[in-house]
C-alpha atoms as a PDB file:
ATOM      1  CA  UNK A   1     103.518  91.979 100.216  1.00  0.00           C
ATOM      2  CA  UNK A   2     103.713  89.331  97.485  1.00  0.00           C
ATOM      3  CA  UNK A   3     105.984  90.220  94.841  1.00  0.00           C
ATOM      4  CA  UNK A   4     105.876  89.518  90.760  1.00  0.00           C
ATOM      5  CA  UNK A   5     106.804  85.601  91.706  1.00  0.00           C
ATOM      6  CA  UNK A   6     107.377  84.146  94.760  1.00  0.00           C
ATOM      7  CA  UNK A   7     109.378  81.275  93.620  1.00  0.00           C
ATOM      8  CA  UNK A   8     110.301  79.365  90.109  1.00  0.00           C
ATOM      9  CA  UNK A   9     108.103  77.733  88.145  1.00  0.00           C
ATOM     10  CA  UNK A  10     110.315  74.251  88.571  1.00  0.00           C
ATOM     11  CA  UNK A  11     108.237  71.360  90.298  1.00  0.00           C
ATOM     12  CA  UNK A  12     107.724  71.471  93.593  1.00  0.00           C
ATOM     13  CA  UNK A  13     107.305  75.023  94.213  1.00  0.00           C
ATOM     14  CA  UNK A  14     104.817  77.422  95.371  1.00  0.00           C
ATOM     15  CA  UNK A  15     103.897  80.201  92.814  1.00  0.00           C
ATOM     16  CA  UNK A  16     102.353  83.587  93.502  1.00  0.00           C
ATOM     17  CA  UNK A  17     101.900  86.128  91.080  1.00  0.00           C
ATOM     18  CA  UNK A  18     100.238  89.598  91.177  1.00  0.00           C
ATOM     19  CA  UNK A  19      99.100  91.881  88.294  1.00  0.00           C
ATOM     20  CA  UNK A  20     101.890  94.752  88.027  1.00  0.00           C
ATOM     21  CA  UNK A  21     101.715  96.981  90.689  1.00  0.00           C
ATOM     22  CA  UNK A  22      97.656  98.115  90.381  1.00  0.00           C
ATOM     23  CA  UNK A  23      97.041  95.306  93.327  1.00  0.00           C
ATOM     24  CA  UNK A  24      99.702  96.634  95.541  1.00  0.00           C
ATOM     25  CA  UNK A  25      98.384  99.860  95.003  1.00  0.00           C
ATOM     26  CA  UNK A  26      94.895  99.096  95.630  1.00  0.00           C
ATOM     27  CA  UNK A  27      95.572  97.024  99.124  1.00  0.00           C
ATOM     28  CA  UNK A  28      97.852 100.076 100.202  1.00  0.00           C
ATOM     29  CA  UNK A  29      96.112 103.168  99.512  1.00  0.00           C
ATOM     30  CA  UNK A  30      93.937 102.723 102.214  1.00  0.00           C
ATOM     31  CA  UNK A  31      96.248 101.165 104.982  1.00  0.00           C
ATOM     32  CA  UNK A  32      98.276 102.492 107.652  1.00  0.00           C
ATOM     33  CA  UNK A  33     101.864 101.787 107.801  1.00  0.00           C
ATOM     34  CA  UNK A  34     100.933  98.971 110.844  1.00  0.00           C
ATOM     35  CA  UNK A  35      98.264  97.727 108.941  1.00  0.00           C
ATOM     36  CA  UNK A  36     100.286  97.410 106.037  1.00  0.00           C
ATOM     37  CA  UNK A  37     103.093  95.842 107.633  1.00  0.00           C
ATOM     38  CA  UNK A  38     100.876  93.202 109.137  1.00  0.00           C
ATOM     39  CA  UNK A  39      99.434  92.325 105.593  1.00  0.00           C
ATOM     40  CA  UNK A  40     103.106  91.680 104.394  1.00  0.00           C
ATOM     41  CA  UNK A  41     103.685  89.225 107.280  1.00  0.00           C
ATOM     42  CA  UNK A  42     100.724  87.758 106.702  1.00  0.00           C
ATOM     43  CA  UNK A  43     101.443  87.172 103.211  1.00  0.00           C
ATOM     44  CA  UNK A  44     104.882  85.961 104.162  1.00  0.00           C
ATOM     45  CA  UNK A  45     103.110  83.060 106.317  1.00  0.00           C
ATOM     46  CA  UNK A  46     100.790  82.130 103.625  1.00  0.00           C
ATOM     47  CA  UNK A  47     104.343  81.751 101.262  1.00  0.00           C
ATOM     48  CA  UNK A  48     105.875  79.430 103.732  1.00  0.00           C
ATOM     49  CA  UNK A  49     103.195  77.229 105.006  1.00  0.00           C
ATOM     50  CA  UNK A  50     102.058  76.807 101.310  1.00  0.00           C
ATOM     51  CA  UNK A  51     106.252  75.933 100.129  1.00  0.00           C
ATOM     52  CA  UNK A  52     106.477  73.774 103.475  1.00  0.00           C
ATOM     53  CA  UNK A  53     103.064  71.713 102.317  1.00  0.00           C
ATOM     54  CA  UNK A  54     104.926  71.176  99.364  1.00  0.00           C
ATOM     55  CA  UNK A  55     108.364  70.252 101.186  1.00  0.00           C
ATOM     56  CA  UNK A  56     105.960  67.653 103.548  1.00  0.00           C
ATOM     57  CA  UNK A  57     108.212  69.914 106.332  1.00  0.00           C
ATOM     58  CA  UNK A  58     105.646  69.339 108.841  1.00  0.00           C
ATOM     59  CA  UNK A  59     108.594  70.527 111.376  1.00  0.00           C
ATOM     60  CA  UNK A  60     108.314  74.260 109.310  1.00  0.00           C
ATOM     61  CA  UNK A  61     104.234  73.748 109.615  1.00  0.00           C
ATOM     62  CA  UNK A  62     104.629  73.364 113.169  1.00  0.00           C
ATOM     63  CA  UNK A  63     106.193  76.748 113.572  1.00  0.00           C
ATOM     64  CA  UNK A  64     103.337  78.482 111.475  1.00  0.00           C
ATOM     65  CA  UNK A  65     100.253  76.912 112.863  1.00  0.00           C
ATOM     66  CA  UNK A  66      98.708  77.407 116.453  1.00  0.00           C
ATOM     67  CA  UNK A  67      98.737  73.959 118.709  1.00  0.00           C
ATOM     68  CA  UNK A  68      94.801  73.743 118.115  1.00  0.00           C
ATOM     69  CA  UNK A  69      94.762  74.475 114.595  1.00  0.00           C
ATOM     70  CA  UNK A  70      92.998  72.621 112.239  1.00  0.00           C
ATOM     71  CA  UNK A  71      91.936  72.597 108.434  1.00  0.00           C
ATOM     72  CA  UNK A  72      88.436  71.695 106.807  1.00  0.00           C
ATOM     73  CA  UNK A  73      88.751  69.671 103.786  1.00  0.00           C
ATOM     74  CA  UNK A  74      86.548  70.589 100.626  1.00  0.00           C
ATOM     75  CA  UNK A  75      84.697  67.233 101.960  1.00  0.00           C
ATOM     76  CA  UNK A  76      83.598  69.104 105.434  1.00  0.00           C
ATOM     77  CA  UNK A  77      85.928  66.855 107.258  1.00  0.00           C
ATOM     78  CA  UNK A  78      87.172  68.836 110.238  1.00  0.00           C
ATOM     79  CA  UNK A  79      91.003  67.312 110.334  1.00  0.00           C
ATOM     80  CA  UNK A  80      93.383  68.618 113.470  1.00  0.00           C
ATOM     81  CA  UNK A  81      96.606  69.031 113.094  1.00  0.00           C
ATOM     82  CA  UNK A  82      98.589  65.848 114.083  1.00  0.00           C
ATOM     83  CA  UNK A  83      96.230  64.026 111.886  1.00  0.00           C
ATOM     84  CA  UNK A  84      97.546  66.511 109.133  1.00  0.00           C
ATOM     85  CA  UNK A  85     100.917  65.926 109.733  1.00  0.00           C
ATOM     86  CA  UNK A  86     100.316  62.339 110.175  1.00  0.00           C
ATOM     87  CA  UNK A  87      98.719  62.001 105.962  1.00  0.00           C
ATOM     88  CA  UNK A  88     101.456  64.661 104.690  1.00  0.00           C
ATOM     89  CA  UNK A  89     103.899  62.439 106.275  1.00  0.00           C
ATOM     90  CA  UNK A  90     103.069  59.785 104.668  1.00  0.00           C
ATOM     91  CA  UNK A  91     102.399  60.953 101.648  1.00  0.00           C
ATOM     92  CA  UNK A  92      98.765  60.494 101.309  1.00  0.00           C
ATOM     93  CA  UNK A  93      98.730  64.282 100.945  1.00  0.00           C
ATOM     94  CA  UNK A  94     101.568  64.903  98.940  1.00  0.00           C
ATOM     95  CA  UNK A  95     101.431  68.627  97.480  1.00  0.00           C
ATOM     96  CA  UNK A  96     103.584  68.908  94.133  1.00  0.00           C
ATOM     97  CA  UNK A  97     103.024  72.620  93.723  1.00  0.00           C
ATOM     98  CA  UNK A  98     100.628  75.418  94.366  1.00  0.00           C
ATOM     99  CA  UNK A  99      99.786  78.160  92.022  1.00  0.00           C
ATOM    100  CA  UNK A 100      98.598  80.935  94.349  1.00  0.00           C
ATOM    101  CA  UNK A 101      96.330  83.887  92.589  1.00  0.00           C
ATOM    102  CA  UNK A 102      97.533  87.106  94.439  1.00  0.00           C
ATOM    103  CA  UNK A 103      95.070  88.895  92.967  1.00  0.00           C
ATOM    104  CA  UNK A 104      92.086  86.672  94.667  1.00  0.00           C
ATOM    105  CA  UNK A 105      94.261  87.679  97.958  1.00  0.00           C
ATOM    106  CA  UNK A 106      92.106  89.354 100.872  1.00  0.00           C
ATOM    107  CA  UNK A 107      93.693  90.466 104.073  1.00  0.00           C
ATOM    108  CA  UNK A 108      91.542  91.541 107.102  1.00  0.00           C
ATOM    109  CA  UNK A 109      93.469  92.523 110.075  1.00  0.00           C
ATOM    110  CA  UNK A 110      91.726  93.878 113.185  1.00  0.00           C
ATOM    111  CA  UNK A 111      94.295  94.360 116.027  1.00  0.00           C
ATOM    112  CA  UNK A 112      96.110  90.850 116.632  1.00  0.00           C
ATOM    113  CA  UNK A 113      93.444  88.904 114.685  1.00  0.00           C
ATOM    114  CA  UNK A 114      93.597  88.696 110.492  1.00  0.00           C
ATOM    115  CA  UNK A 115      91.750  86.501 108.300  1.00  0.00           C
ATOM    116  CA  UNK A 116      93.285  85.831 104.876  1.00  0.00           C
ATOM    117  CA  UNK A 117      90.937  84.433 101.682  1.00  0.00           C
ATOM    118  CA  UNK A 118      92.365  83.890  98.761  1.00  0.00           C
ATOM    119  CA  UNK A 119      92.627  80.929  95.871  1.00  0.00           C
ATOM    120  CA  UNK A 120      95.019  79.101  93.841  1.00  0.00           C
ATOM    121  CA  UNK A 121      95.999  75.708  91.648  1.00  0.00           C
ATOM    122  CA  UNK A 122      96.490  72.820  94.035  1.00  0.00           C
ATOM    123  CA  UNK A 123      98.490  70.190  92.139  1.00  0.00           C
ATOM    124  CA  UNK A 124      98.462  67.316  94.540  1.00  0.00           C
ATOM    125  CA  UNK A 125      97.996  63.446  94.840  1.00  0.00           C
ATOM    126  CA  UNK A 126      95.607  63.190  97.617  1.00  0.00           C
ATOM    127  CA  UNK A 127      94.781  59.625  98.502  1.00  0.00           C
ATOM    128  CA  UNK A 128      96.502  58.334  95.017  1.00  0.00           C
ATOM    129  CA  UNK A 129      94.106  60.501  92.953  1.00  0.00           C
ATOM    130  CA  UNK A 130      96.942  63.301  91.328  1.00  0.00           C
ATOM    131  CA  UNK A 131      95.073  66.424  90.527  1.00  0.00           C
ATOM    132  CA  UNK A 132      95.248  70.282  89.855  1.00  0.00           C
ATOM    133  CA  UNK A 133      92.906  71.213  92.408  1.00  0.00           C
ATOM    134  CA  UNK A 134      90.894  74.642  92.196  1.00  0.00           C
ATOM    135  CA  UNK A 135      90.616  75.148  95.584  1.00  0.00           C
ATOM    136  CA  UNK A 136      89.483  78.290  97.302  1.00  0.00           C
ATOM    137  CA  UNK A 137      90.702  78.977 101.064  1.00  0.00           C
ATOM    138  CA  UNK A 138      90.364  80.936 104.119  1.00  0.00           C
ATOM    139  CA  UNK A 139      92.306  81.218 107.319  1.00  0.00           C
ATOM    140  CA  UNK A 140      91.614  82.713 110.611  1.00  0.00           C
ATOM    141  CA  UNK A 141      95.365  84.107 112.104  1.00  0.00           C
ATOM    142  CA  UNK A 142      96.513  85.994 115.343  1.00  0.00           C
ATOM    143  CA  UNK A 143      99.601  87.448 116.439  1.00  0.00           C
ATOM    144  CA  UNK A 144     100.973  85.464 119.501  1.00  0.00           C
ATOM    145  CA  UNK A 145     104.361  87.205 120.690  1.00  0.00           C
ATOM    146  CA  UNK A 146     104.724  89.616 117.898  1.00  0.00           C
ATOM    147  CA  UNK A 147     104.160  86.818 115.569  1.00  0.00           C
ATOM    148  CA  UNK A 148     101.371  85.644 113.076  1.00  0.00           C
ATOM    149  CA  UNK A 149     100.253  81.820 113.256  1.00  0.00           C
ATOM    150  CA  UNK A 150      97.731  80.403 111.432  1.00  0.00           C
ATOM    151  CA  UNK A 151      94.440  79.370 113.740  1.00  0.00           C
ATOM    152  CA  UNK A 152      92.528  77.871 111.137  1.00  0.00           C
ATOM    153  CA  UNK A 153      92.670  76.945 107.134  1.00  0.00           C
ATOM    154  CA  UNK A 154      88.950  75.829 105.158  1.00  0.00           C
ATOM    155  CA  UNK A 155      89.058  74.658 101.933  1.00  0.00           C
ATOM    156  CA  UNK A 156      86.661  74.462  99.275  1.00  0.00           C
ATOM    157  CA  UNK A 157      86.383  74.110  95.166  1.00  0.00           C
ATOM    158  CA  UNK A 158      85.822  77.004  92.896  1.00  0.00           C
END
């Protein structure tokens, strides 16, 4: 489970922040200890895939995301994942920091399948246009090996 702040507010950093302890209560009261333990490791793999887009560690995204996984842009594009890697490389996508709104957070899990919505600040120079994004997201997971990977990320503007 997220915590009051996931990480400083210095550039370059993701940022997470949840409304006192109401929104932990109201995801747990309902949840069995497994459930609730997947939620937290969910949450954990939405904190590092969102700090490794900022750190451009495409070798940490490569841990987190499933060999087929791919994201659709707020454009519809349908991107894979070496493609991804390939513009974060590079730069083209270059993520400066992202704001995440826990309270927007909503974990499904069904067994060894979760989808996670959720939204946030995007401040990133995508193509050489630098921008606060308000972007919107949601990503289909599974748990391979005892692990969660992300299957799937969409993106769109709120």
């Amino acid at each position: 489970m997220f915590t009051a702040l996931l990480a400083t507010a210095e550039p370059g950093t993701v940022l997470a922040r949840e409304n006192g302890q109401q929104a932990a209560a109201k995801e747990t009261a309902m949840a069995s200890p497994a459930q609730t333990q997947a939620r937290s490791d969910i949450l954990e793999v939405l904190r590092a895939y969102h700090e490794a887009m900022v750190e451009a560690r495409t070798d940490l995204l490569d841990q987190l995301i499933a060999a087929d996984f791919h994201l659709v842009h707020i454009t519809g594009y349908r991107q894979p994942r070496q493609e991804w890697f390939g513009v974060i490389l590079r730069r083209e996508f270059d993520y400066h920091r992202i704001d995440v709104d826990t309270r927007s957070l909503e974990v499904n899990v069904a067994s060894d399948s979760a989808m996670l919505a959720g939204r946030g600040i995007f401040n990133a120079t995508i193509n050489g246009m630098k921008h606060p994004w308000r972007l919107q997201f949601t990503m289909q997971l599974a748990r391979r090996n005892g692990s969660w990977i992300v299957l799937s990320a969409r993106y769109s503007t709120f």
